[in-house]
PDB file of N, CA and C in Angstrom:
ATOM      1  N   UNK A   1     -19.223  -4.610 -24.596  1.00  0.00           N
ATOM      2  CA  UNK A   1     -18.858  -5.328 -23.402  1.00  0.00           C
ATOM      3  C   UNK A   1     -18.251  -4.356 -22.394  1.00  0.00           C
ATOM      4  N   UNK A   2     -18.615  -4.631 -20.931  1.00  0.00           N
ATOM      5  CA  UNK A   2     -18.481  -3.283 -20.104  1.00  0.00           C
ATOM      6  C   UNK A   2     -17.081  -4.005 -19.386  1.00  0.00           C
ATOM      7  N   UNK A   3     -16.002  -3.176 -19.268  1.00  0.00           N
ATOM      8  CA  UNK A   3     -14.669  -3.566 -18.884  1.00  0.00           C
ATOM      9  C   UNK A   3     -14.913  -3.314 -16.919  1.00  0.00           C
ATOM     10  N   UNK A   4     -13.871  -4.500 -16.115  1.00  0.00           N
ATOM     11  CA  UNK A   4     -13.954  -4.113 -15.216  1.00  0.00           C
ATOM     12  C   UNK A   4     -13.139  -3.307 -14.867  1.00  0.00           C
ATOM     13  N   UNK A   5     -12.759  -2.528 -13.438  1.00  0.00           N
ATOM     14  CA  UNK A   5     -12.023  -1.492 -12.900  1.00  0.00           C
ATOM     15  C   UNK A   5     -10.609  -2.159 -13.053  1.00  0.00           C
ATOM     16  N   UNK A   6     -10.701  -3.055 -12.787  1.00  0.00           N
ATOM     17  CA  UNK A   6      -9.180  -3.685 -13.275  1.00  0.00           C
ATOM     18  C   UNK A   6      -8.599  -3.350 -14.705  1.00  0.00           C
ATOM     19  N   UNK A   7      -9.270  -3.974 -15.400  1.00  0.00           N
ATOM     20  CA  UNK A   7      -8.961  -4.350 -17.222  1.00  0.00           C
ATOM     21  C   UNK A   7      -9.173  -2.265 -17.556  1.00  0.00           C
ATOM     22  N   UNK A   8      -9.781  -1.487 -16.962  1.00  0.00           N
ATOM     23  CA  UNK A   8      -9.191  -0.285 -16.996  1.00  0.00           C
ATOM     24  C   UNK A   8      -8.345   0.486 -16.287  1.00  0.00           C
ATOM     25  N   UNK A   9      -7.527  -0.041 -15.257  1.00  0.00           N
ATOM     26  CA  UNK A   9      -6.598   0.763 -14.810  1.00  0.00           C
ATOM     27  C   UNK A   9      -5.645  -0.388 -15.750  1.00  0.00           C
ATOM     28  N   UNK A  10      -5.338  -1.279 -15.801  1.00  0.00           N
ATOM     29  CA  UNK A  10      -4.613  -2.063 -16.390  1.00  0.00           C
ATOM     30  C   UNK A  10      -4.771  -1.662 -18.033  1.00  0.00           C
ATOM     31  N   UNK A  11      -5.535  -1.075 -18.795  1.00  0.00           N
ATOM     32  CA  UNK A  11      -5.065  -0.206 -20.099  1.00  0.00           C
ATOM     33  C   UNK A  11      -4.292   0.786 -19.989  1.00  0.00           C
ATOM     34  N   UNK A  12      -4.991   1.527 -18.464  1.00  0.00           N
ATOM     35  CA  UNK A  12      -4.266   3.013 -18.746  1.00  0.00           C
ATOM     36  C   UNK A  12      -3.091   3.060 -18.116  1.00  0.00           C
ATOM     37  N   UNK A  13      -2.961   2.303 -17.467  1.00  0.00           N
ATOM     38  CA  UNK A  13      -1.393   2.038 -17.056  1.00  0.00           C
ATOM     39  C   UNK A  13      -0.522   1.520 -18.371  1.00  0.00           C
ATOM     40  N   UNK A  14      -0.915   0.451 -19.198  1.00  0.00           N
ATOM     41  CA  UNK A  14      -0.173   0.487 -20.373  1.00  0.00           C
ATOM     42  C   UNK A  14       0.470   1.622 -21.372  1.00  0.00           C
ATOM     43  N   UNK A  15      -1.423   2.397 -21.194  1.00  0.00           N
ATOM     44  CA  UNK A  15      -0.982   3.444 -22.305  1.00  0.00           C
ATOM     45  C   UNK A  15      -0.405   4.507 -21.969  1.00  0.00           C
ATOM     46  N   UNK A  16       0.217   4.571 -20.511  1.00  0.00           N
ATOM     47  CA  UNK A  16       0.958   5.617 -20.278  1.00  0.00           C
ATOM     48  C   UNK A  16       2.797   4.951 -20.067  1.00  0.00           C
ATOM     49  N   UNK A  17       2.680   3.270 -20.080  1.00  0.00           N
ATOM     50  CA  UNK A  17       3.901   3.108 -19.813  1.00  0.00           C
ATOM     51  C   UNK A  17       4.093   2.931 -18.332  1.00  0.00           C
ATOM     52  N   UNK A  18       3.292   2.396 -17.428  1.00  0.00           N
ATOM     53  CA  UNK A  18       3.682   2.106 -16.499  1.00  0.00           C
ATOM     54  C   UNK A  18       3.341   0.933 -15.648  1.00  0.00           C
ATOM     55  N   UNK A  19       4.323   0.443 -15.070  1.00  0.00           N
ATOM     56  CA  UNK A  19       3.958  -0.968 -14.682  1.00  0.00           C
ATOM     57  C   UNK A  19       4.009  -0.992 -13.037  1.00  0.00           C
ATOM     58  N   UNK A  20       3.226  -1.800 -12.773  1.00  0.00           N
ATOM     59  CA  UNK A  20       3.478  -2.164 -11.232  1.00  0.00           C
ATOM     60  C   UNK A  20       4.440  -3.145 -10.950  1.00  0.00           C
ATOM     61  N   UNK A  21       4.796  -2.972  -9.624  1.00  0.00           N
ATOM     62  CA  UNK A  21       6.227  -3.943  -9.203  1.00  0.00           C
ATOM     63  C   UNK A  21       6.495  -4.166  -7.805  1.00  0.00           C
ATOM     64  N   UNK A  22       6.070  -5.012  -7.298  1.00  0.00           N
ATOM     65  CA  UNK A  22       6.840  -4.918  -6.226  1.00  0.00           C
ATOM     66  C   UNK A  22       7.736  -5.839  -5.396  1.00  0.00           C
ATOM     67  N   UNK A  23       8.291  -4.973  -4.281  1.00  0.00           N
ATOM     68  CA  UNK A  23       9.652  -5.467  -3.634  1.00  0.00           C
ATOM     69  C   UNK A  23       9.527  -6.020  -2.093  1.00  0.00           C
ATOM     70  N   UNK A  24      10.022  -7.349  -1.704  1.00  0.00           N
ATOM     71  CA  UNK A  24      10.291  -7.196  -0.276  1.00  0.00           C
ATOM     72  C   UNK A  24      11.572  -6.048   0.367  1.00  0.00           C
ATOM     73  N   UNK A  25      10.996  -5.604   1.400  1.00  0.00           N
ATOM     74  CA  UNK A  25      12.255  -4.655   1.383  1.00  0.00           C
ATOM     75  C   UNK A  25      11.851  -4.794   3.391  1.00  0.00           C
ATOM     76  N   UNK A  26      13.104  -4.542   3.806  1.00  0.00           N
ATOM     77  CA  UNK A  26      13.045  -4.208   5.572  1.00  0.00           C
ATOM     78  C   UNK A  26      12.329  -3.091   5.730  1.00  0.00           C
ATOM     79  N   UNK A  27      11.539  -3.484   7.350  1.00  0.00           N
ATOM     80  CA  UNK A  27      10.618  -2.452   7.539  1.00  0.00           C
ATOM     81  C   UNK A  27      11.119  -1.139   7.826  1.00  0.00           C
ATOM     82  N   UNK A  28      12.625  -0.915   7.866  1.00  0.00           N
ATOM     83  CA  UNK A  28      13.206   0.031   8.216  1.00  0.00           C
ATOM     84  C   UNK A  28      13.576   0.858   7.050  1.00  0.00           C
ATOM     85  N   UNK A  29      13.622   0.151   5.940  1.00  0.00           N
ATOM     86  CA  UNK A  29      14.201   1.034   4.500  1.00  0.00           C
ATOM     87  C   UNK A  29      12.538   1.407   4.055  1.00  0.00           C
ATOM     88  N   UNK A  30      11.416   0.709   4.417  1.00  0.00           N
ATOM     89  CA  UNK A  30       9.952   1.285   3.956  1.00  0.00           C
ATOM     90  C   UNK A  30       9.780   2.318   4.791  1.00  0.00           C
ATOM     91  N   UNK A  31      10.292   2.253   6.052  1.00  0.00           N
ATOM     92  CA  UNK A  31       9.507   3.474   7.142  1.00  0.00           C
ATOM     93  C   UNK A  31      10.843   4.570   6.829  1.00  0.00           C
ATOM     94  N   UNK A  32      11.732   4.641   5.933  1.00  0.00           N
ATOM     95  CA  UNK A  32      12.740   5.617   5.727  1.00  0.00           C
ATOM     96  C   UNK A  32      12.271   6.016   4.377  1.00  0.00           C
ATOM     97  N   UNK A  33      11.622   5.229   3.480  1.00  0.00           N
ATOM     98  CA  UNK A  33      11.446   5.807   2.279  1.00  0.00           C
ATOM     99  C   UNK A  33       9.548   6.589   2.951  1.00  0.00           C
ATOM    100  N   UNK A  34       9.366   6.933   3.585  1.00  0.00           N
ATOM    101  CA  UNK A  34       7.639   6.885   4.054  1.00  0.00           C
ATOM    102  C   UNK A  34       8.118   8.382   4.308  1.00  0.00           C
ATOM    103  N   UNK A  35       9.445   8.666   5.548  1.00  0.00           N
ATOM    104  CA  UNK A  35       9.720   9.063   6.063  1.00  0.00           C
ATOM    105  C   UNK A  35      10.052  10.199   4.737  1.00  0.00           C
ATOM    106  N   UNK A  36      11.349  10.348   4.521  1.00  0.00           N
ATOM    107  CA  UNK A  36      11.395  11.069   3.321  1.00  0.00           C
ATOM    108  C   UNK A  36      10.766  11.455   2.536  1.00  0.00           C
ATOM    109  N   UNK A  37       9.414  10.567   1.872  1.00  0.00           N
ATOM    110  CA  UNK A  37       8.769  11.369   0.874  1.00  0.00           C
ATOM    111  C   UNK A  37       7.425  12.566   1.676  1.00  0.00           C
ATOM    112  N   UNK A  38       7.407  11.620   2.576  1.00  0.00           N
ATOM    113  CA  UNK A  38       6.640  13.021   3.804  1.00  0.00           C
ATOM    114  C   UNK A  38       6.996  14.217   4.254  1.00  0.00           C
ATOM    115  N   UNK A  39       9.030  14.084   4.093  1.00  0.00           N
ATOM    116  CA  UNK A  39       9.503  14.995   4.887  1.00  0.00           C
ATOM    117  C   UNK A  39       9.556  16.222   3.020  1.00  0.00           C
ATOM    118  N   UNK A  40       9.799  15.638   2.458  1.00  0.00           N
ATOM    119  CA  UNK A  40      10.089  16.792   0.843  1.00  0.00           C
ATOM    120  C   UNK A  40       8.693  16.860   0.576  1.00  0.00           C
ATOM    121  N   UNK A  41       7.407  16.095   0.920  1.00  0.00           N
ATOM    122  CA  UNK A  41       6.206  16.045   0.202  1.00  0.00           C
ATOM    123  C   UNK A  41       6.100  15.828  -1.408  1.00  0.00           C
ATOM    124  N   UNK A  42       6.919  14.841  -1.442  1.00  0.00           N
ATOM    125  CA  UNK A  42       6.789  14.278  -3.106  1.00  0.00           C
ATOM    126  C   UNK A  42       6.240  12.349  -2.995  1.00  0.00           C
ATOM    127  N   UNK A  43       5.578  12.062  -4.085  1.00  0.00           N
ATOM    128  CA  UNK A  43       4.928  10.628  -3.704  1.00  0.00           C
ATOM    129  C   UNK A  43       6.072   9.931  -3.889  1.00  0.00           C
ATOM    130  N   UNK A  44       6.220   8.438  -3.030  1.00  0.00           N
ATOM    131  CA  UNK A  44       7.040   7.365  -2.758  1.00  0.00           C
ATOM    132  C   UNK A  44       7.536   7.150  -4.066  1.00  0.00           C
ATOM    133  N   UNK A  45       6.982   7.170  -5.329  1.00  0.00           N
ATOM    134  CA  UNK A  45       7.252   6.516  -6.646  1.00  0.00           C
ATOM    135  C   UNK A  45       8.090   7.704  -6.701  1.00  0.00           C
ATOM    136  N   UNK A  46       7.896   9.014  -6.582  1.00  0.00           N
ATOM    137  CA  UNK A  46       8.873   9.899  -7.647  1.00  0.00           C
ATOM    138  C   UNK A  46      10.046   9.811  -6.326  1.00  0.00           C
ATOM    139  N   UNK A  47      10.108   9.352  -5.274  1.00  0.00           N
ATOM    140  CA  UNK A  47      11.358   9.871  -4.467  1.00  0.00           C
ATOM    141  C   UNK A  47      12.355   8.470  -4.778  1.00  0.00           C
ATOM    142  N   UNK A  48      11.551   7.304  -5.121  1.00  0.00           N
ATOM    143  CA  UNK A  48      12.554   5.975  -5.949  1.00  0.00           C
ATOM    144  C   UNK A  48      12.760   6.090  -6.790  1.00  0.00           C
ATOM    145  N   UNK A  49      12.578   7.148  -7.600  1.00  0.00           N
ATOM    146  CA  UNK A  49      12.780   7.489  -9.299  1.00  0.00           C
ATOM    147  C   UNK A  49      14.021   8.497  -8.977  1.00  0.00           C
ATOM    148  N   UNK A  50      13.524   9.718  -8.573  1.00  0.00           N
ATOM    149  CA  UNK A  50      15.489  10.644  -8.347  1.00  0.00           C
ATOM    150  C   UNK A  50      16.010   9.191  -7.211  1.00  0.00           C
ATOM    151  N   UNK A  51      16.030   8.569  -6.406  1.00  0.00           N
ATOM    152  CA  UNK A  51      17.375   7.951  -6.068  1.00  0.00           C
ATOM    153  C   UNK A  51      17.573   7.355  -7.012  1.00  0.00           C
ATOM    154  N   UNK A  52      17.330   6.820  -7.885  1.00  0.00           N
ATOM    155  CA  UNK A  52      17.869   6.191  -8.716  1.00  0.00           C
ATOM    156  C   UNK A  52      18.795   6.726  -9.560  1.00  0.00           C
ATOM    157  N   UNK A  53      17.925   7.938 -10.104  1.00  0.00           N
ATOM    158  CA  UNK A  53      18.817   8.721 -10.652  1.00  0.00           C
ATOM    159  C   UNK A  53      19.961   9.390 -10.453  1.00  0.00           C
ATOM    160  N   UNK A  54      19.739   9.909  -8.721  1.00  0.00           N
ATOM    161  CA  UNK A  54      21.160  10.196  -8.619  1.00  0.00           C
ATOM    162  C   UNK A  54      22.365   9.160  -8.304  1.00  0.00           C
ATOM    163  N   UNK A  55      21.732   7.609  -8.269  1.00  0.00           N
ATOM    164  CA  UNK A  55      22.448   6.458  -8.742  1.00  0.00           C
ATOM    165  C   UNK A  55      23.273   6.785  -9.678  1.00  0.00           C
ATOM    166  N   UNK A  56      22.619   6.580 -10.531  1.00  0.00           N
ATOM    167  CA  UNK A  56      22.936   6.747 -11.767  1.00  0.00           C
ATOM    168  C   UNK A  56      24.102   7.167 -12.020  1.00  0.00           C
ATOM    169  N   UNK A  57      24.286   8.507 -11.790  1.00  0.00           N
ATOM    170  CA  UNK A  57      25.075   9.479 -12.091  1.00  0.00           C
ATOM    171  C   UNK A  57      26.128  10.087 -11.212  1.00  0.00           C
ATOM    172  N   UNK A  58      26.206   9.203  -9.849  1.00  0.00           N
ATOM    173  CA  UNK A  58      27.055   8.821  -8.848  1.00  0.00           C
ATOM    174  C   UNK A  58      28.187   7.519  -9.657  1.00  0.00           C
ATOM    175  N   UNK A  59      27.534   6.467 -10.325  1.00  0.00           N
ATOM    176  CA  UNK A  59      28.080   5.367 -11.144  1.00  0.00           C
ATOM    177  C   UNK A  59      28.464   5.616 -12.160  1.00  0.00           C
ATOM    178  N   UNK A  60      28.239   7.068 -12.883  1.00  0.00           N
ATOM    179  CA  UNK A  60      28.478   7.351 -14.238  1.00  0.00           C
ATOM    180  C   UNK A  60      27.450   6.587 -15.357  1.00  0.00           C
ATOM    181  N   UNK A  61      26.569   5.878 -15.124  1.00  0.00           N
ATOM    182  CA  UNK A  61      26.184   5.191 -15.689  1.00  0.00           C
ATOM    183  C   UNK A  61      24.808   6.537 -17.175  1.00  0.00           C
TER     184      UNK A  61
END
């Protein structure tokens, strides 16, 4: 049985552990996160992954 493009990005996203998600957010915190990952040249996902992190560790957490 031939899988569609869906039912295979939707394995290989499993088998790597990653899920989709998304957020309403103001057009001003999207055109600042757009802004930033353009200005370091790293993709939108990894520049919400270090803020988080340096969340993190701002909270001690």
């Amino acid at each position: 049985m031939t899988m569609t493009n869906a039912e295979k990005v939707a394995r290989s996203d499993a088998k790597r552990g990653i899920m989709a998600k998304t957020y309403k957010l103001p057009q001003s915190v999207v055109a600042e996160i757009e802004q930033l990952s353009e200005q370091y040249g790293i993709p939108q996902n990894q520049l919400l992954i270090q803020a988080i992190e340096a969340f993190k560790q701002t909270k001690g957490a």
